[in-house]
PDB file of N, CA and C in Angstrom:
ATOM      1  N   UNK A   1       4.390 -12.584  -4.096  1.00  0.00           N
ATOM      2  CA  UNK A   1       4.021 -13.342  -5.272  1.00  0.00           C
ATOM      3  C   UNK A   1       3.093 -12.469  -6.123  1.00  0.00           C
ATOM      4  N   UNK A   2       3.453 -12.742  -7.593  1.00  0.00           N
ATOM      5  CA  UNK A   2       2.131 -11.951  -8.388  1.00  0.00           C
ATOM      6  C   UNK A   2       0.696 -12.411  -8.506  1.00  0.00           C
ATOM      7  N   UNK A   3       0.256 -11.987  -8.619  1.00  0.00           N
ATOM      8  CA  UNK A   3      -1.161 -12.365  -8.779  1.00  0.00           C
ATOM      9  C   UNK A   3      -1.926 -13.260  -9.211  1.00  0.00           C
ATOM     10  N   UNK A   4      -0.891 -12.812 -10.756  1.00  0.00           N
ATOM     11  CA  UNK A   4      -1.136 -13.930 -11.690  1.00  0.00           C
ATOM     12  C   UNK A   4      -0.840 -15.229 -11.915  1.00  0.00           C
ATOM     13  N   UNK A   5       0.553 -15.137 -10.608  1.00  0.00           N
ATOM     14  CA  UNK A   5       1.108 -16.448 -10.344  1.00  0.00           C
ATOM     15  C   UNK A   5       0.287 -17.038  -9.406  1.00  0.00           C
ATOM     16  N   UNK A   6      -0.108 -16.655  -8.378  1.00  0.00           N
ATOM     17  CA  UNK A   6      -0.965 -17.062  -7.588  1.00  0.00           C
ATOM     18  C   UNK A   6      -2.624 -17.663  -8.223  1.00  0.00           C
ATOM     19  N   UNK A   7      -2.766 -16.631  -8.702  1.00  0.00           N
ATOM     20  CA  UNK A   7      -4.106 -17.382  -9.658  1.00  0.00           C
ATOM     21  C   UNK A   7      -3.824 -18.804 -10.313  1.00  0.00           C
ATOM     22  N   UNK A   8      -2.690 -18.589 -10.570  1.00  0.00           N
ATOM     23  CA  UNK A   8      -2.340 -20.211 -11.805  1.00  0.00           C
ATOM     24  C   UNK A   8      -2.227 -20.745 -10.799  1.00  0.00           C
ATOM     25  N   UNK A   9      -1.235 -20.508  -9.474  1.00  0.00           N
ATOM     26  CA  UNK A   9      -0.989 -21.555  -8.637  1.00  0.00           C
ATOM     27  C   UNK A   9      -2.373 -22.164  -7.821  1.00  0.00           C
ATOM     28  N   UNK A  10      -3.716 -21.644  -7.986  1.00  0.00           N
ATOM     29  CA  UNK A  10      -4.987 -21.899  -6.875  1.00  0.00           C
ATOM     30  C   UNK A  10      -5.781 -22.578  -8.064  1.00  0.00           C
ATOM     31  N   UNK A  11      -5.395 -22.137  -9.337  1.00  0.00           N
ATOM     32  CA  UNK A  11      -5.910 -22.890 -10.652  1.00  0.00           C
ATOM     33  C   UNK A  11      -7.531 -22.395 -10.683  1.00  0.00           C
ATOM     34  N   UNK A  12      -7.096 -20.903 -10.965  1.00  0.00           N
ATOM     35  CA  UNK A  12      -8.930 -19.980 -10.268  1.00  0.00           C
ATOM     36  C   UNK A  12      -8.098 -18.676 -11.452  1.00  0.00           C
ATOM     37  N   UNK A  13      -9.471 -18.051 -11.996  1.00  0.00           N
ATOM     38  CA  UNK A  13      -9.776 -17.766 -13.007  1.00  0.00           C
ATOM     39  C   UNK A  13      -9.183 -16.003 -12.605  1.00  0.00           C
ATOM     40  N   UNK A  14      -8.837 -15.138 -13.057  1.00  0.00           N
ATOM     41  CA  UNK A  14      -9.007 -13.799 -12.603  1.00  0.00           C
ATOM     42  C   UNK A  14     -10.950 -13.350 -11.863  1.00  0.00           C
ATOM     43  N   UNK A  15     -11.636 -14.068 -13.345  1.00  0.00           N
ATOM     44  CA  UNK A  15     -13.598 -13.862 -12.551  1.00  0.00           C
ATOM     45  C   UNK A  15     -14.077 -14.306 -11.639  1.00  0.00           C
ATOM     46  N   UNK A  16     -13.809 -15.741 -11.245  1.00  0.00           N
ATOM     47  CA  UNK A  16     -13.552 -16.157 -10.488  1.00  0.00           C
ATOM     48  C   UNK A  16     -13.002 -16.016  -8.823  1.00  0.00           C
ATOM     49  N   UNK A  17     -11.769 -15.207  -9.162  1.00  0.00           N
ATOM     50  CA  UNK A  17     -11.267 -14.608  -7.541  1.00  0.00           C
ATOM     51  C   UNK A  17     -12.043 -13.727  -7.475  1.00  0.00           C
ATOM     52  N   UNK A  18     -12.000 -12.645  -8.448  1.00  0.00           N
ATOM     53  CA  UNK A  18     -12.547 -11.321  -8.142  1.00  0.00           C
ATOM     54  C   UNK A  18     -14.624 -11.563  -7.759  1.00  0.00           C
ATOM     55  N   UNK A  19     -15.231 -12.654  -8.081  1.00  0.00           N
ATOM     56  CA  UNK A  19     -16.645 -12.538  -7.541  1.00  0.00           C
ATOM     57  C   UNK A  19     -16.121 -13.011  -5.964  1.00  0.00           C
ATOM     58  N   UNK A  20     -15.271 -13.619  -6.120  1.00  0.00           N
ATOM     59  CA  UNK A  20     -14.767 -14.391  -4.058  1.00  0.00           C
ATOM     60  C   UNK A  20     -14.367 -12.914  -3.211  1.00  0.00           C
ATOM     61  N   UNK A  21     -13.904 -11.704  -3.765  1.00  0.00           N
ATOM     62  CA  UNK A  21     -13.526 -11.185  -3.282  1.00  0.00           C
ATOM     63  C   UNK A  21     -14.237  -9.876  -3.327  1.00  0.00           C
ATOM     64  N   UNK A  22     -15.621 -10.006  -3.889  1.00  0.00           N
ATOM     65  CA  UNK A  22     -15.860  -8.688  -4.705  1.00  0.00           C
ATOM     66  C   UNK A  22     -15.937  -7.688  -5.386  1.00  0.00           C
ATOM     67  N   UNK A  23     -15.080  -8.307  -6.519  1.00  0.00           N
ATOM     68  CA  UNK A  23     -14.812  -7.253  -7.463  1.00  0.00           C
ATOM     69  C   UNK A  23     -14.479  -8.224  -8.836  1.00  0.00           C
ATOM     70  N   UNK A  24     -14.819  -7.292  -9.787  1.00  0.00           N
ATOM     71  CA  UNK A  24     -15.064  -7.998 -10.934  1.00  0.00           C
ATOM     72  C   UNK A  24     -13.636  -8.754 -11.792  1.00  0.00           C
ATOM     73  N   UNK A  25     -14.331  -9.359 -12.543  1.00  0.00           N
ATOM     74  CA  UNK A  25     -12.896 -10.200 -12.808  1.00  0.00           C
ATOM     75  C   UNK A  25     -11.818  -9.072 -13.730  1.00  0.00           C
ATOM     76  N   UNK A  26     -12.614  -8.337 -14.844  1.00  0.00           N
ATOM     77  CA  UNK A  26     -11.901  -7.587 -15.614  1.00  0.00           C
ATOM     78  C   UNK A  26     -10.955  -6.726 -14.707  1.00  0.00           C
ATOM     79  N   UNK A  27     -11.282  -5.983 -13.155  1.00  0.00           N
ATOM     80  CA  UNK A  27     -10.801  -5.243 -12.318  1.00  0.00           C
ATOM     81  C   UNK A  27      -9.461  -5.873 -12.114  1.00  0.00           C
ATOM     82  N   UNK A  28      -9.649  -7.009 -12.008  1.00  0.00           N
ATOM     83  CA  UNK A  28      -8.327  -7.709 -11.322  1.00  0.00           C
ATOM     84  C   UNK A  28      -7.412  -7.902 -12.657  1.00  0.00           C
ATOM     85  N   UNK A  29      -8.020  -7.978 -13.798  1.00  0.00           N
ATOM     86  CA  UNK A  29      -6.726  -8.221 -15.380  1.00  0.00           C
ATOM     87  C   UNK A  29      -6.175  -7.067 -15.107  1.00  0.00           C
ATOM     88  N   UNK A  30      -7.130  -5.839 -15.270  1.00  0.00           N
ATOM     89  CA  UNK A  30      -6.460  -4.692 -15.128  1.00  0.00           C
ATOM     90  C   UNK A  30      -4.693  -4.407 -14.466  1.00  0.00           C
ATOM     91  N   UNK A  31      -5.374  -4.609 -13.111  1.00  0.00           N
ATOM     92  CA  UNK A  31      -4.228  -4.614 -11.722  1.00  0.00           C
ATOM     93  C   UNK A  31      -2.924  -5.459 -12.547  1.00  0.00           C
ATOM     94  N   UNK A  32      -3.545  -6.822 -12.935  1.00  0.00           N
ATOM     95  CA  UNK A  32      -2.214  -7.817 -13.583  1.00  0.00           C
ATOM     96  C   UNK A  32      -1.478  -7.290 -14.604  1.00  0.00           C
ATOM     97  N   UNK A  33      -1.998  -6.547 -15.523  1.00  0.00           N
ATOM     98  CA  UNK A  33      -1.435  -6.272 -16.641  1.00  0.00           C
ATOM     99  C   UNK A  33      -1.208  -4.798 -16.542  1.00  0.00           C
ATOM    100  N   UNK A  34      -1.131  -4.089 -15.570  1.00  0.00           N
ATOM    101  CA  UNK A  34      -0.708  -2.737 -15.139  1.00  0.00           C
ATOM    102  C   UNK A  34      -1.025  -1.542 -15.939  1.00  0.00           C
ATOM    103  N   UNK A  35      -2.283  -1.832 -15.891  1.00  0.00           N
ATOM    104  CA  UNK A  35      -3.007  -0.808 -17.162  1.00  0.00           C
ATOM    105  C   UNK A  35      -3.757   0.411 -15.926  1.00  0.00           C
ATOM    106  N   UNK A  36      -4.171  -0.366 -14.591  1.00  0.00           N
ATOM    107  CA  UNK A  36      -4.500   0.022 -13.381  1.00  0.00           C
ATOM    108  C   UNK A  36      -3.696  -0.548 -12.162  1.00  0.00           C
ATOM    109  N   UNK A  37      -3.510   0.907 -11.741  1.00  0.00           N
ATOM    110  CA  UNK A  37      -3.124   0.510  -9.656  1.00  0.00           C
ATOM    111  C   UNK A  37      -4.218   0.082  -9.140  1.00  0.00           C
ATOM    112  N   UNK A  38      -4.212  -0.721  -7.999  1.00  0.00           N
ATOM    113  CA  UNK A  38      -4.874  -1.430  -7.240  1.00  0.00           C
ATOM    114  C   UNK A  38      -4.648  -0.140  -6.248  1.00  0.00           C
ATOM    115  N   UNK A  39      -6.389   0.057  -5.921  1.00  0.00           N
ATOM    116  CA  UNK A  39      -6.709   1.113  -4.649  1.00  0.00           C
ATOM    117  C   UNK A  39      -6.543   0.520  -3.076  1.00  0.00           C
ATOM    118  N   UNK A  40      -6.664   1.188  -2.252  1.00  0.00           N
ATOM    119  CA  UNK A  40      -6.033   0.408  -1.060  1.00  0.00           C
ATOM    120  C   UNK A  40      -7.927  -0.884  -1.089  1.00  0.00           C
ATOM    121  N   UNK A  41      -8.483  -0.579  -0.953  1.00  0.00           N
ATOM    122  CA  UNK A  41      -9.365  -1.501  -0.649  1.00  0.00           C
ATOM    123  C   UNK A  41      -9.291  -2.761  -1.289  1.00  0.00           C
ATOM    124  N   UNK A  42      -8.685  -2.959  -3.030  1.00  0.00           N
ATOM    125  CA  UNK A  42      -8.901  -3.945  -3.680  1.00  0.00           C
ATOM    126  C   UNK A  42      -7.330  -4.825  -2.957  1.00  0.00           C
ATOM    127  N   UNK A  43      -6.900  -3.844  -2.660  1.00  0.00           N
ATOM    128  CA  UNK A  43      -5.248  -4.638  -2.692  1.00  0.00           C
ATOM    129  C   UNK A  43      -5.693  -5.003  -0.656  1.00  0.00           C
ATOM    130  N   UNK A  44      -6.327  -4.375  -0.320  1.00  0.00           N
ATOM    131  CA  UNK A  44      -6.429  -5.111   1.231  1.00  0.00           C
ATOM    132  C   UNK A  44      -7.674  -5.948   0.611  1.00  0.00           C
ATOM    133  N   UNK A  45      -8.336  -6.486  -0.052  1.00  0.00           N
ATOM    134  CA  UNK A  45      -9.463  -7.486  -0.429  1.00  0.00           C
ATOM    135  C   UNK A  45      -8.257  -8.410  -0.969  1.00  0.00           C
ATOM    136  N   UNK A  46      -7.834  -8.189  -2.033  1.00  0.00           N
ATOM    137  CA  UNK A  46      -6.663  -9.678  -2.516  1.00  0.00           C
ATOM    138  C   UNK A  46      -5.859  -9.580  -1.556  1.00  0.00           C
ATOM    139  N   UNK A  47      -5.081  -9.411  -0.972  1.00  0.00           N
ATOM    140  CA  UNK A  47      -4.283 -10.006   0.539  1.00  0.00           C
ATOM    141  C   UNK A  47      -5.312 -10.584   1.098  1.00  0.00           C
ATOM    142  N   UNK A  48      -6.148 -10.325   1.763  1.00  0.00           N
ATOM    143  CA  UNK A  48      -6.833 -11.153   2.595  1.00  0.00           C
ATOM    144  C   UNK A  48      -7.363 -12.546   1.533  1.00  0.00           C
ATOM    145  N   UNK A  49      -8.088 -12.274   0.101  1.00  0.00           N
ATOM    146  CA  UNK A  49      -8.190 -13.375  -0.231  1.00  0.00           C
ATOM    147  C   UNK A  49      -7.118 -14.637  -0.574  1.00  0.00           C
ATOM    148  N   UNK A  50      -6.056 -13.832  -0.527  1.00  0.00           N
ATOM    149  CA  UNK A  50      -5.428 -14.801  -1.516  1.00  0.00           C
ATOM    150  C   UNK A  50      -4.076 -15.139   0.267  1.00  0.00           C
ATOM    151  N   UNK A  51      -4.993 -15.068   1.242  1.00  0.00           N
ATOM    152  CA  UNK A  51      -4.313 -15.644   2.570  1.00  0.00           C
ATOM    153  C   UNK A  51      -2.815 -14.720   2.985  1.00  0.00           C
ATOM    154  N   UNK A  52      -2.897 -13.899   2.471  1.00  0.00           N
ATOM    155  CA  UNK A  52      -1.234 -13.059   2.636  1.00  0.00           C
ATOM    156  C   UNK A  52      -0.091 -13.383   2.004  1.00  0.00           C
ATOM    157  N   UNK A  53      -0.787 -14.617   0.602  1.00  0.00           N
ATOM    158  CA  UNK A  53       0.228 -14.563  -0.172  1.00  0.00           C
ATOM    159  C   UNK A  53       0.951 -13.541  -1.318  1.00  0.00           C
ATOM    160  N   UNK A  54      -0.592 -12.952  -1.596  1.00  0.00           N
ATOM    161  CA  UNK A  54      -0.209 -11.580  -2.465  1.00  0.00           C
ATOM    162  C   UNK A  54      -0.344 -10.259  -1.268  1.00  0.00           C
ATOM    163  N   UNK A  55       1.035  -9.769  -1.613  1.00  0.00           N
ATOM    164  CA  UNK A  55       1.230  -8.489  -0.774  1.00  0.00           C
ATOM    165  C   UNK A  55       0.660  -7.281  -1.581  1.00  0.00           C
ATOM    166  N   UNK A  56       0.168  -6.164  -0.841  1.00  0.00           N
ATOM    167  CA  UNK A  56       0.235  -4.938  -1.435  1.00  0.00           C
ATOM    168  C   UNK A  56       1.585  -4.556  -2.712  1.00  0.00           C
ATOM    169  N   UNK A  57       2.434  -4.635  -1.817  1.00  0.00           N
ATOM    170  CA  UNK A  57       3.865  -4.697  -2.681  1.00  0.00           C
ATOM    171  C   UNK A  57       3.853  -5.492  -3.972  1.00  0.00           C
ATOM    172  N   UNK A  58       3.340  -6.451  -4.193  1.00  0.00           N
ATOM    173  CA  UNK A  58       3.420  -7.085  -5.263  1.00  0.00           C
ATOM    174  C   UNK A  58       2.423  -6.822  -5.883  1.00  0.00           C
ATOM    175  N   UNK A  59       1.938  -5.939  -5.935  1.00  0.00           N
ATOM    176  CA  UNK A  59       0.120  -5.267  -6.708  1.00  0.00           C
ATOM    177  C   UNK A  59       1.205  -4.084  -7.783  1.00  0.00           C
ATOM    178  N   UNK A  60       2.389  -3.505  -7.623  1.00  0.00           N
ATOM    179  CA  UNK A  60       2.624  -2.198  -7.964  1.00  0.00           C
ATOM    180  C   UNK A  60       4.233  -2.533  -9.228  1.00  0.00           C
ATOM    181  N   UNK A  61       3.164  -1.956 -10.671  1.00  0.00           N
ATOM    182  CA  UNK A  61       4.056  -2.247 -11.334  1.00  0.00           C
ATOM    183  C   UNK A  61       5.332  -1.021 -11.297  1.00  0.00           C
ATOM    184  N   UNK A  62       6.395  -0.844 -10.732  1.00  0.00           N
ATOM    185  CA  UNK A  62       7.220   0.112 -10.773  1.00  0.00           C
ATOM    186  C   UNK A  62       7.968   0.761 -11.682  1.00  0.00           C
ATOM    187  N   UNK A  63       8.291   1.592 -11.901  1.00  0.00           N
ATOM    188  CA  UNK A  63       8.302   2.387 -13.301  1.00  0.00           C
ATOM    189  C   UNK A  63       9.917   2.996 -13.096  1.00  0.00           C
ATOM    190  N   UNK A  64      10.801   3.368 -14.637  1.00  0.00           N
ATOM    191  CA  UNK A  64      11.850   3.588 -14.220  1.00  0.00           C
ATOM    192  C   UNK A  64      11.792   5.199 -14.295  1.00  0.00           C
ATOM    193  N   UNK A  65      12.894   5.783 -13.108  1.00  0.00           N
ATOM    194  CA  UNK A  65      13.112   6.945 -13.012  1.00  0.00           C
ATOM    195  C   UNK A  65      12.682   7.863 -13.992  1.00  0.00           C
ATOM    196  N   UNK A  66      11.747   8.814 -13.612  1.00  0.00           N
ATOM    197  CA  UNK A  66      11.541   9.803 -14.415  1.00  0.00           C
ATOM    198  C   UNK A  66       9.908   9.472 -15.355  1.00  0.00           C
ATOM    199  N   UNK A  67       9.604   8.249 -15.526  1.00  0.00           N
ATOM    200  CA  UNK A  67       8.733   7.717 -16.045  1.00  0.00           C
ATOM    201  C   UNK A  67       7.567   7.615 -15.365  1.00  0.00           C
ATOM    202  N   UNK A  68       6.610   8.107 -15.467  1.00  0.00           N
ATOM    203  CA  UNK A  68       4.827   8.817 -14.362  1.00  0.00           C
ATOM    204  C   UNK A  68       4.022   7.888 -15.105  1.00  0.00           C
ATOM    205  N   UNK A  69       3.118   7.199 -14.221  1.00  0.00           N
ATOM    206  CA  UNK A  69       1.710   6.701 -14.539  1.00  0.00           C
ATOM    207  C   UNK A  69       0.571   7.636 -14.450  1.00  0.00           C
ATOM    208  N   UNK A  70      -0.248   8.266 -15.363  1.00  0.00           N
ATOM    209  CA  UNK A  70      -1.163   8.972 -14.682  1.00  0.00           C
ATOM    210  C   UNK A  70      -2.465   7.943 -15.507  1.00  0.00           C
ATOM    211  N   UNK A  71      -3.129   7.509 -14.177  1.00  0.00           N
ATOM    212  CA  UNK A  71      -4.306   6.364 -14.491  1.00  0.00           C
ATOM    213  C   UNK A  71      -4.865   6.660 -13.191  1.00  0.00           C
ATOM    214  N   UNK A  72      -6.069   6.620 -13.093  1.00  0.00           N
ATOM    215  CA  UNK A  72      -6.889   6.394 -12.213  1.00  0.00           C
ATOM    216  C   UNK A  72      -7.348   5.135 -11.485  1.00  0.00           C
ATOM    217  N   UNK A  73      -6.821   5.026  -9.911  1.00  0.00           N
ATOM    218  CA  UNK A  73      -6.627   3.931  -9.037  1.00  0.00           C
ATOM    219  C   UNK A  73      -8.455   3.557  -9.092  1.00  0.00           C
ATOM    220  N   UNK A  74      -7.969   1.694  -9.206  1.00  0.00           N
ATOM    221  CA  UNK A  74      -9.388   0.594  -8.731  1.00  0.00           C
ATOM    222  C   UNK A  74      -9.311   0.338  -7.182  1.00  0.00           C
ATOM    223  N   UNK A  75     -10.503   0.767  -6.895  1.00  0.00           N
ATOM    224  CA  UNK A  75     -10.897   0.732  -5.629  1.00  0.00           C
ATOM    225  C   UNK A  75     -11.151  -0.753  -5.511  1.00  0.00           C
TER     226      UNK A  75
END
């Protein structure tokens, strides 16, 4: 599930999760709107918060062939 779906579905704010989980709310728009990768710590902090409904896998916006992200991963 995405994130963002999950957020609507718990009816909890992006600022909101991210003070539950430690990390700031803007950190987590980021991740949603794929402006930033989620570092392994934030993406093992939302799995655990969000109960194993959001996977690592569903943190990663995938890009088509040939097409590179170069952004610096949120821890």
């Amino acid at each position: 599930m995405k994130l963002n779906i999950w957020l609507i579905k718990e009816n909890k704010t992006a600022e909101d999760f991210g003070f539950e989980i430690g990390y700031t709310g803007s950190a987590l728009t980021r991740v949603i709107t794929g402006t930033r990768q989620a570092g392994p710590k934030l993406a093992q902090a939302i799995f655990e918060g969000t109960r194993g409904e959001v996977t690592p896998n569903d943190l990663f916006k995938f890009m088509p062939p040939g097409q590179w992200v170069l952004d610096k991963e949120v821890d």
